[in-house]
N, C-alpha and C. Protein backbone atom coordinates (compact mmCIF):
# COMPACT_ATOMS: atom_id res chain seq x y z
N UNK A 1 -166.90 -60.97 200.04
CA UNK A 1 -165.96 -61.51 199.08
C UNK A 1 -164.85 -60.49 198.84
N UNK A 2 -163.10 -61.15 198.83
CA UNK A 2 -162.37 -60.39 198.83
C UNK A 2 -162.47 -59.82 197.62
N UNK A 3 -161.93 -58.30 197.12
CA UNK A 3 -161.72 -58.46 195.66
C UNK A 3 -160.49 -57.22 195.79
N UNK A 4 -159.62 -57.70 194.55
CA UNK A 4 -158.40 -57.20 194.49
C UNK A 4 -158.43 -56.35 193.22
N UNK A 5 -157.72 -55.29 193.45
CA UNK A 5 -157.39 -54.42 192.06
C UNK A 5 -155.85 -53.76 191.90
N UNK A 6 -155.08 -54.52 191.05
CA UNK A 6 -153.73 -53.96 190.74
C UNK A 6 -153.71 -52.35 190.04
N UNK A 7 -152.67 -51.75 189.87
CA UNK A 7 -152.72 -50.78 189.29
C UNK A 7 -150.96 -50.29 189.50
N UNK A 8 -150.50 -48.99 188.22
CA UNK A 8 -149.47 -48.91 189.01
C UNK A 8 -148.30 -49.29 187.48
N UNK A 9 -149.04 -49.95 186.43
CA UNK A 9 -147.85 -51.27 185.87
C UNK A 9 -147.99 -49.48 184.50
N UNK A 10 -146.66 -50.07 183.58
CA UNK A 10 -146.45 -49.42 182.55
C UNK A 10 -145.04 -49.59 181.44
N UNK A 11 -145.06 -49.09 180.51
CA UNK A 11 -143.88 -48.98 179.98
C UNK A 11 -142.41 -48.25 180.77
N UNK A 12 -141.30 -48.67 180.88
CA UNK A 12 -140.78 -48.02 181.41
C UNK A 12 -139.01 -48.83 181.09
N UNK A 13 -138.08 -47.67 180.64
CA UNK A 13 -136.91 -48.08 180.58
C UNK A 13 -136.08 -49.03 181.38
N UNK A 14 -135.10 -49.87 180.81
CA UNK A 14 -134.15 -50.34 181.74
C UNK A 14 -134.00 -49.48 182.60
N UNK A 15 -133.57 -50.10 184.31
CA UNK A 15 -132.48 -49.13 185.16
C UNK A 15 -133.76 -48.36 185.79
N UNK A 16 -134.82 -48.16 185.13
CA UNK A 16 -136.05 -47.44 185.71
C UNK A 16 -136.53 -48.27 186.47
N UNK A 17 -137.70 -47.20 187.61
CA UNK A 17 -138.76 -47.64 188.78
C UNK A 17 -140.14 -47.91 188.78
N UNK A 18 -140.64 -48.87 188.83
CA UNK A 18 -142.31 -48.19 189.18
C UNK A 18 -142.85 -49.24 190.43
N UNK A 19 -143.69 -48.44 190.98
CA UNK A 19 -144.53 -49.15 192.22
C UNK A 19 -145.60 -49.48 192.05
N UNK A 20 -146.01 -50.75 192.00
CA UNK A 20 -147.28 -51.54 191.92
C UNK A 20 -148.36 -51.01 193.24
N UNK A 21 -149.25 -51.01 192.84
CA UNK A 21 -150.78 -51.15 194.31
C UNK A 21 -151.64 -52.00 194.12
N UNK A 22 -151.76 -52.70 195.09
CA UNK A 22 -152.77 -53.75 195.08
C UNK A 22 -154.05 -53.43 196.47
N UNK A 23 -155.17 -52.71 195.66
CA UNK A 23 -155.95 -52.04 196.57
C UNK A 23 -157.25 -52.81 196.86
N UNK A 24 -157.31 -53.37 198.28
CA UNK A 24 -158.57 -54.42 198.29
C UNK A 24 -160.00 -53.83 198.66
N UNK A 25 -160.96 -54.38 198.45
CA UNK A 25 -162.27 -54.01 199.14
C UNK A 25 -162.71 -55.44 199.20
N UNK A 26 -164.41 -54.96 199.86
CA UNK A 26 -165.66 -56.12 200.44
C UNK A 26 -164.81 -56.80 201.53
N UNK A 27 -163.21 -56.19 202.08
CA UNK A 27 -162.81 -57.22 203.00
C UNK A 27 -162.29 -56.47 203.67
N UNK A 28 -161.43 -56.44 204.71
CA UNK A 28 -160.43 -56.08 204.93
C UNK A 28 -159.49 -56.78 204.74
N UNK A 29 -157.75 -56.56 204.51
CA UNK A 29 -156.92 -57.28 204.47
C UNK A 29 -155.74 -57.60 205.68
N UNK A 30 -156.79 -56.94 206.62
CA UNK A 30 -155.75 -57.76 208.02
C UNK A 30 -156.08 -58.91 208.31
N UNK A 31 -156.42 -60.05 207.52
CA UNK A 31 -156.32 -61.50 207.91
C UNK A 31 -155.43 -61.93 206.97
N UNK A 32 -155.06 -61.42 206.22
CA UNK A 32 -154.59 -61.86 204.53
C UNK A 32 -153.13 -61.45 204.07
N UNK A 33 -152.43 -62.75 204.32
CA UNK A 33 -150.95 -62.47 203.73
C UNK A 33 -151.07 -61.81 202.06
N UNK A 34 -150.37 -61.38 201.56
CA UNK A 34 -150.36 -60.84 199.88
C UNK A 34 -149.50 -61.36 199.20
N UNK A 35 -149.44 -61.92 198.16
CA UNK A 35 -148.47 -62.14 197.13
C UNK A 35 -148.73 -61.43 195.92
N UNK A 36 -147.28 -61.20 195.71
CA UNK A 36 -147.03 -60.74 193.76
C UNK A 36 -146.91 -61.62 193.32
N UNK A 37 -147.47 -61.93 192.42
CA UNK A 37 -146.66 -62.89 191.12
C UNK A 37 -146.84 -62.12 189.36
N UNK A 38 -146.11 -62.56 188.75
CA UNK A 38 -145.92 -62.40 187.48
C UNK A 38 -145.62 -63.27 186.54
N UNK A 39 -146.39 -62.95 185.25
CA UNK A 39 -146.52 -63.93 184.34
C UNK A 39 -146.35 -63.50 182.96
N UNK A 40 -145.24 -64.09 182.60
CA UNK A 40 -144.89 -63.41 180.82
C UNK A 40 -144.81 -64.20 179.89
N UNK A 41 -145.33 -63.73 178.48
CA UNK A 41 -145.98 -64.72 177.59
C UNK A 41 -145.19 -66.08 177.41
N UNK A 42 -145.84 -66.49 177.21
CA UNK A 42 -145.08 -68.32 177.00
C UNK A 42 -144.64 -68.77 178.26
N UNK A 43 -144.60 -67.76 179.17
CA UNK A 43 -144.19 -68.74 180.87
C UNK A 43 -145.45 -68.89 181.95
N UNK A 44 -144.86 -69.96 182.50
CA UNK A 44 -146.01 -69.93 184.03
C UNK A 44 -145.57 -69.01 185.10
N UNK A 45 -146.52 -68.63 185.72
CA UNK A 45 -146.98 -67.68 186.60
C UNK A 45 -145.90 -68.34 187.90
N UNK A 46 -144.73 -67.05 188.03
CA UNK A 46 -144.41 -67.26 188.82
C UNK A 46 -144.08 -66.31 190.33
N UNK A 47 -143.92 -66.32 191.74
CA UNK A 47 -144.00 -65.71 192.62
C UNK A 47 -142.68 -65.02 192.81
N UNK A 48 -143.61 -63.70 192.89
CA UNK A 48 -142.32 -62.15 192.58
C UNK A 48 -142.19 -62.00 194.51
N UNK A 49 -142.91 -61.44 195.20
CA UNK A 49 -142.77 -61.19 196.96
C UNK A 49 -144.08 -61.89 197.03
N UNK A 50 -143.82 -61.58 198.84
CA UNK A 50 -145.18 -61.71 199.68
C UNK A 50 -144.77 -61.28 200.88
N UNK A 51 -146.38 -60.89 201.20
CA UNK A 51 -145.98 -60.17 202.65
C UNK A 51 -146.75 -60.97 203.83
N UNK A 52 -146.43 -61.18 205.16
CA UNK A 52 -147.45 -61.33 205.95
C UNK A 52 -148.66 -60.26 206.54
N UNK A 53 -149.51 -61.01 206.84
CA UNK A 53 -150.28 -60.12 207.51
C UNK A 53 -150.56 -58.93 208.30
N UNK A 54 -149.40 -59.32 209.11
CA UNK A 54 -149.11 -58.44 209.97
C UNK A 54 -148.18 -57.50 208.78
N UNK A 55 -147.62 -57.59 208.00
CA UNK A 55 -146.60 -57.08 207.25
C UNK A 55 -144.99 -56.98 208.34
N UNK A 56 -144.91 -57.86 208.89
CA UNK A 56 -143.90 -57.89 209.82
C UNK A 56 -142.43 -59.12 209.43
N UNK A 57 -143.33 -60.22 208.34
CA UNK A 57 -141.97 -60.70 207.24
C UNK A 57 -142.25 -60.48 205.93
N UNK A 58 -141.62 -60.71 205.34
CA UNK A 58 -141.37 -60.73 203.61
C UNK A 58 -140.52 -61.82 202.86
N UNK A 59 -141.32 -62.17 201.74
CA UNK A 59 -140.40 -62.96 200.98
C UNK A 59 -140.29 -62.60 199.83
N UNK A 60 -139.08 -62.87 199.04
CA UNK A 60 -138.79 -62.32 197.67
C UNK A 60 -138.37 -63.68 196.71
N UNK A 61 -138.45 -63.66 195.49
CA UNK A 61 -137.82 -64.42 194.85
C UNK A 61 -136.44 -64.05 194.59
N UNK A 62 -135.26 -65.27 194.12
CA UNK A 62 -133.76 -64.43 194.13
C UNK A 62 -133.40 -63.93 192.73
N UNK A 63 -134.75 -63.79 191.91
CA UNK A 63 -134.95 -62.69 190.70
C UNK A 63 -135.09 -61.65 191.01
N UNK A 64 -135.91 -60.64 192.68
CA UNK A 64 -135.44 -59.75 192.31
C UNK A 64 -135.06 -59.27 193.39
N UNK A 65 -134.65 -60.09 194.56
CA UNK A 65 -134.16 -59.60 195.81
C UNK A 65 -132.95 -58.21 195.56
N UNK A 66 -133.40 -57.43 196.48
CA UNK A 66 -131.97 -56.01 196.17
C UNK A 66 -132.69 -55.60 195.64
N UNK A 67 -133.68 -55.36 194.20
CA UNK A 67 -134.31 -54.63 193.31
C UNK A 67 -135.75 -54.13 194.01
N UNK A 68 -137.01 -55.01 194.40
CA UNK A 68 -137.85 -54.86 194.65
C UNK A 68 -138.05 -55.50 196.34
N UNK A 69 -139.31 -53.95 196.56
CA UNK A 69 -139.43 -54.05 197.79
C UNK A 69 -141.15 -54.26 198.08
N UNK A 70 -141.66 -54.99 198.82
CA UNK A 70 -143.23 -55.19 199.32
C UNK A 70 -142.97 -54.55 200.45
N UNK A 71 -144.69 -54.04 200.60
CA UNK A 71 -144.73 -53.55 201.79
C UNK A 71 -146.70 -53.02 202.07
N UNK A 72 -146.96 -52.90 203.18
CA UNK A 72 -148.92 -52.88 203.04
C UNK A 72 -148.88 -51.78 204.05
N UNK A 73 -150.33 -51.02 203.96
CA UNK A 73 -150.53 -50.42 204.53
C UNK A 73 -152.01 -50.62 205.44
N UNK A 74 -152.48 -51.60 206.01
CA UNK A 74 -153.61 -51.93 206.50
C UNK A 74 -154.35 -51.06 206.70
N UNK A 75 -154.36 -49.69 206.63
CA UNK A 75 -155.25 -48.57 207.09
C UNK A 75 -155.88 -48.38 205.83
N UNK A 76 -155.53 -48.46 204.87
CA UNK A 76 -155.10 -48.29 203.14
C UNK A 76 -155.81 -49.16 202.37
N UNK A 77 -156.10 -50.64 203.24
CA UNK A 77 -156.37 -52.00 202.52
C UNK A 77 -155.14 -52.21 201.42
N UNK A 78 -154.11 -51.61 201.13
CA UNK A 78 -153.61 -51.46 199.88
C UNK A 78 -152.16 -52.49 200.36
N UNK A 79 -151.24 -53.27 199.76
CA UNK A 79 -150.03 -53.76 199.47
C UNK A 79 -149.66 -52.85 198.12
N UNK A 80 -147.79 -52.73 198.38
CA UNK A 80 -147.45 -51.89 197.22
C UNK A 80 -146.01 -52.97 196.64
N UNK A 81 -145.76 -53.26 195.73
CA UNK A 81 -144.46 -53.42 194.99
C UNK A 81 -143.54 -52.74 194.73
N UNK A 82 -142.67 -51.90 195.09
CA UNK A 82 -141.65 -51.27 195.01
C UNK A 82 -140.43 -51.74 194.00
N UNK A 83 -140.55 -51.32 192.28
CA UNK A 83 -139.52 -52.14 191.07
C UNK A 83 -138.54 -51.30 191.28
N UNK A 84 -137.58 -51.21 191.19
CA UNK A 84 -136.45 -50.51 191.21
C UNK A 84 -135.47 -51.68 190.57
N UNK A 85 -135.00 -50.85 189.31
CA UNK A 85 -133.27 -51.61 188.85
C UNK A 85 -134.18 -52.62 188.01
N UNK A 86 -135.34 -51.85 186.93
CA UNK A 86 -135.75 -53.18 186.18
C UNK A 86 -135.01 -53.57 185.36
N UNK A 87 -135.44 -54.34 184.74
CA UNK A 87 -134.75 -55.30 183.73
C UNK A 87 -135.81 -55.97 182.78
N UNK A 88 -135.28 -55.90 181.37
CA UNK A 88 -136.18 -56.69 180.49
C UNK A 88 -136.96 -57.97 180.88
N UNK A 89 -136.45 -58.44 181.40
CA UNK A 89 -136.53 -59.68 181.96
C UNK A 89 -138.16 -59.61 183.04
N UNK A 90 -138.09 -58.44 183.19
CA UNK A 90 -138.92 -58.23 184.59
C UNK A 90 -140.38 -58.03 183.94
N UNK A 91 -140.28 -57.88 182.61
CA UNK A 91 -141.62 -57.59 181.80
C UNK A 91 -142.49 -58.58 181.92
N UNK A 92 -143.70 -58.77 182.40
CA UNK A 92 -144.49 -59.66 182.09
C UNK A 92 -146.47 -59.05 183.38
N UNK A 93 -147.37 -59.56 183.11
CA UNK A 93 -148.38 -59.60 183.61
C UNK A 93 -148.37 -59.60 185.07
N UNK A 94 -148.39 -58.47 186.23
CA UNK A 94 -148.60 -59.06 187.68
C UNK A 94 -149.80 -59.11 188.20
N UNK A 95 -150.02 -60.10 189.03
CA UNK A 95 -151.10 -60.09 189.99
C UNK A 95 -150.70 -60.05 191.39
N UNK A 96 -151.66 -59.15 192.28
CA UNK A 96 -151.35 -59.55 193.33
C UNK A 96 -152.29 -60.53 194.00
N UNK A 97 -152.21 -61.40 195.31
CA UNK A 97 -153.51 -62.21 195.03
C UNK A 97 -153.34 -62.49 196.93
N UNK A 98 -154.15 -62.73 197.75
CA UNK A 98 -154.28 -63.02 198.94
C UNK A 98 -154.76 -64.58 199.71
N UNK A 99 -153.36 -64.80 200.51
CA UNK A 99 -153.57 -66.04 201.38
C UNK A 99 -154.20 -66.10 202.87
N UNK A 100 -154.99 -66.80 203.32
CA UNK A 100 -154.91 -66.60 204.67
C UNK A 100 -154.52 -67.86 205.44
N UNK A 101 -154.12 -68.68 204.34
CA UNK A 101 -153.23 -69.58 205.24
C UNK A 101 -151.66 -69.49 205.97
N UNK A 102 -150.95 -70.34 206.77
CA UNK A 102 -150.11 -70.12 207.31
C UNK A 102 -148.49 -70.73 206.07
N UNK A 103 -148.85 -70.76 204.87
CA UNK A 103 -147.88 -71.42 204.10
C UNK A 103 -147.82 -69.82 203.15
N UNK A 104 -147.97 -68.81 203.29
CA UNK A 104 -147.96 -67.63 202.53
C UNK A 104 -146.14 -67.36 201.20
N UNK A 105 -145.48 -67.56 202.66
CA UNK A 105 -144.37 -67.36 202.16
C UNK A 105 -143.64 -68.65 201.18
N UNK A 106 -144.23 -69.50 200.66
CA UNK A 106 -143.66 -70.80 199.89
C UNK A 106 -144.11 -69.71 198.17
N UNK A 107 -145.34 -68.91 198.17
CA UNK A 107 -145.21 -68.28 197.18
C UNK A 107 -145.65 -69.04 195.95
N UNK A 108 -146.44 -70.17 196.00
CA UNK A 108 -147.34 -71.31 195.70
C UNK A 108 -148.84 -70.91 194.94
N UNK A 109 -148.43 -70.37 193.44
CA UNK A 109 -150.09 -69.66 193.24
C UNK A 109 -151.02 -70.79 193.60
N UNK A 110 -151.20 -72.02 194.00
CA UNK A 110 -152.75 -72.65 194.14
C UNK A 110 -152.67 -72.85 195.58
N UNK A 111 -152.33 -71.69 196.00
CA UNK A 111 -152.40 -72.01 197.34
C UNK A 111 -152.92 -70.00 198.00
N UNK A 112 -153.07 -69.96 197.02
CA UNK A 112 -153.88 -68.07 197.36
C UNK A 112 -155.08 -67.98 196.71
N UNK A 113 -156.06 -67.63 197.39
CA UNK A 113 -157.57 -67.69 197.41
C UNK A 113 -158.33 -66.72 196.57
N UNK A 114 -157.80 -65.41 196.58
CA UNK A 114 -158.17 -64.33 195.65
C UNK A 114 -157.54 -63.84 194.97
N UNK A 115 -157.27 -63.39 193.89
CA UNK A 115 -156.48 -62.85 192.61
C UNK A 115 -156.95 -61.29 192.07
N UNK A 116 -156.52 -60.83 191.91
CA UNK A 116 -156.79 -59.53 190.91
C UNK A 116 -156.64 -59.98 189.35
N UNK A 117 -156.70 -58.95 188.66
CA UNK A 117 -157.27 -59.27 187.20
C UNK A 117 -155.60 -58.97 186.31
N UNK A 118 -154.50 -58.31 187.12
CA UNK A 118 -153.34 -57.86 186.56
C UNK A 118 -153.06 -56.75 186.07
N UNK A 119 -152.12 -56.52 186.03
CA UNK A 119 -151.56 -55.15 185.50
C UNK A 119 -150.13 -54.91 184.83
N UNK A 120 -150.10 -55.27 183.85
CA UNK A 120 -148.57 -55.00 182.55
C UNK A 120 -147.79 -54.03 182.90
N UNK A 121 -146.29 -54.69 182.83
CA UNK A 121 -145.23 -54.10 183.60
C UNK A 121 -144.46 -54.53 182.03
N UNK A 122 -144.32 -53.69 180.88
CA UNK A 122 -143.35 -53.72 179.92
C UNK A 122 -142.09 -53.15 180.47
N UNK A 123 -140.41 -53.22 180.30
CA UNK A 123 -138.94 -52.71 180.62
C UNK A 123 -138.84 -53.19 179.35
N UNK A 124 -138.78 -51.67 178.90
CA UNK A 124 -137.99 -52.04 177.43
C UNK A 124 -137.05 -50.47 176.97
N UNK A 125 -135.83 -50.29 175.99
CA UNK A 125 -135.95 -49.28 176.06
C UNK A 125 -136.33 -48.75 174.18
C-alpha cells in the first residue's frame, strides 16, 4: 500500500519561497504520476501541478504557472513543489496524492488513488 507524507509547508511572507516534499514508502513511485493540490478554508480542493512518471511532462494550473515548479526524484521516492513569488492567495492545505492512470495531467482529485494527510502553506505578512 502506497503511503504518502507531505512536509516542507509554513508561515512565510509575500514575495517569499518554500519547497514542498512529498516522500513515499510501502511502494515505489515509478509507476505513479504525482499531483499537488490545495485546499483553503471555505474552498474545494483544487489542482496546483502534476508530474508524470517518468517526470518527463508537467502540468500546472494558470494560478501558478511562472511561480511554482514540480519536479521527482525516483531514487528519493520523493516529488518536490518548488513556491516561489507567493501570494496570499496561495495559502491554503496541500496534498500531494498519486495516479497511475493515463489521465494524470487533467489534475482531477477523484481520479488519484492515494493522498497524503497535508501540510499548511500560510503567505501572510
Amino acid at each position: 500500500q502506497l503511503q504518502l507524507v507531505e512536509s516542507g509547508g509554513g508561515l512565510v511572507q509575500p514575495g517569499g519561497s518554500l519547497r514542498l516534499s512529498c516522500v513515499a514508502s510501502g511502494s515505489t513511485l515509478d509507476y505513479y504520476a504525482i499531483g499537488w493540490f490545495r485546499q483553503a478554508p471555505g474552498k474545494e480542493r483544487e489542482g496546483v501541478s502534476a508530474i508524470s512518471a517518468t517526470g518527463g511532462s508537467t502540468n500546472y494550473a494558470d494560478s501558478v504557472k511562472g511561480r511554482f515548479t514540480i519536479s521527482r526524484d525516483n531514487a528519493k521516492n520523493t516529488v518536490y513543489l518548488q513556491m516561489n513569488s507567493l501570494k496570499p492567495e496561495d495559502t491554503a492545505v496541500y496534498y500531494c496524492a498519486a495516479d497511475k492512470g493515463p489521465t494524470w495531467y487533467r489534475l482531477w482529485s477523484h481520479e488519484y488513488d492515494y493522498w497524503g494527510q497535508g501540510t499548511q502553506v500560510t503567505v501572510s505578512s
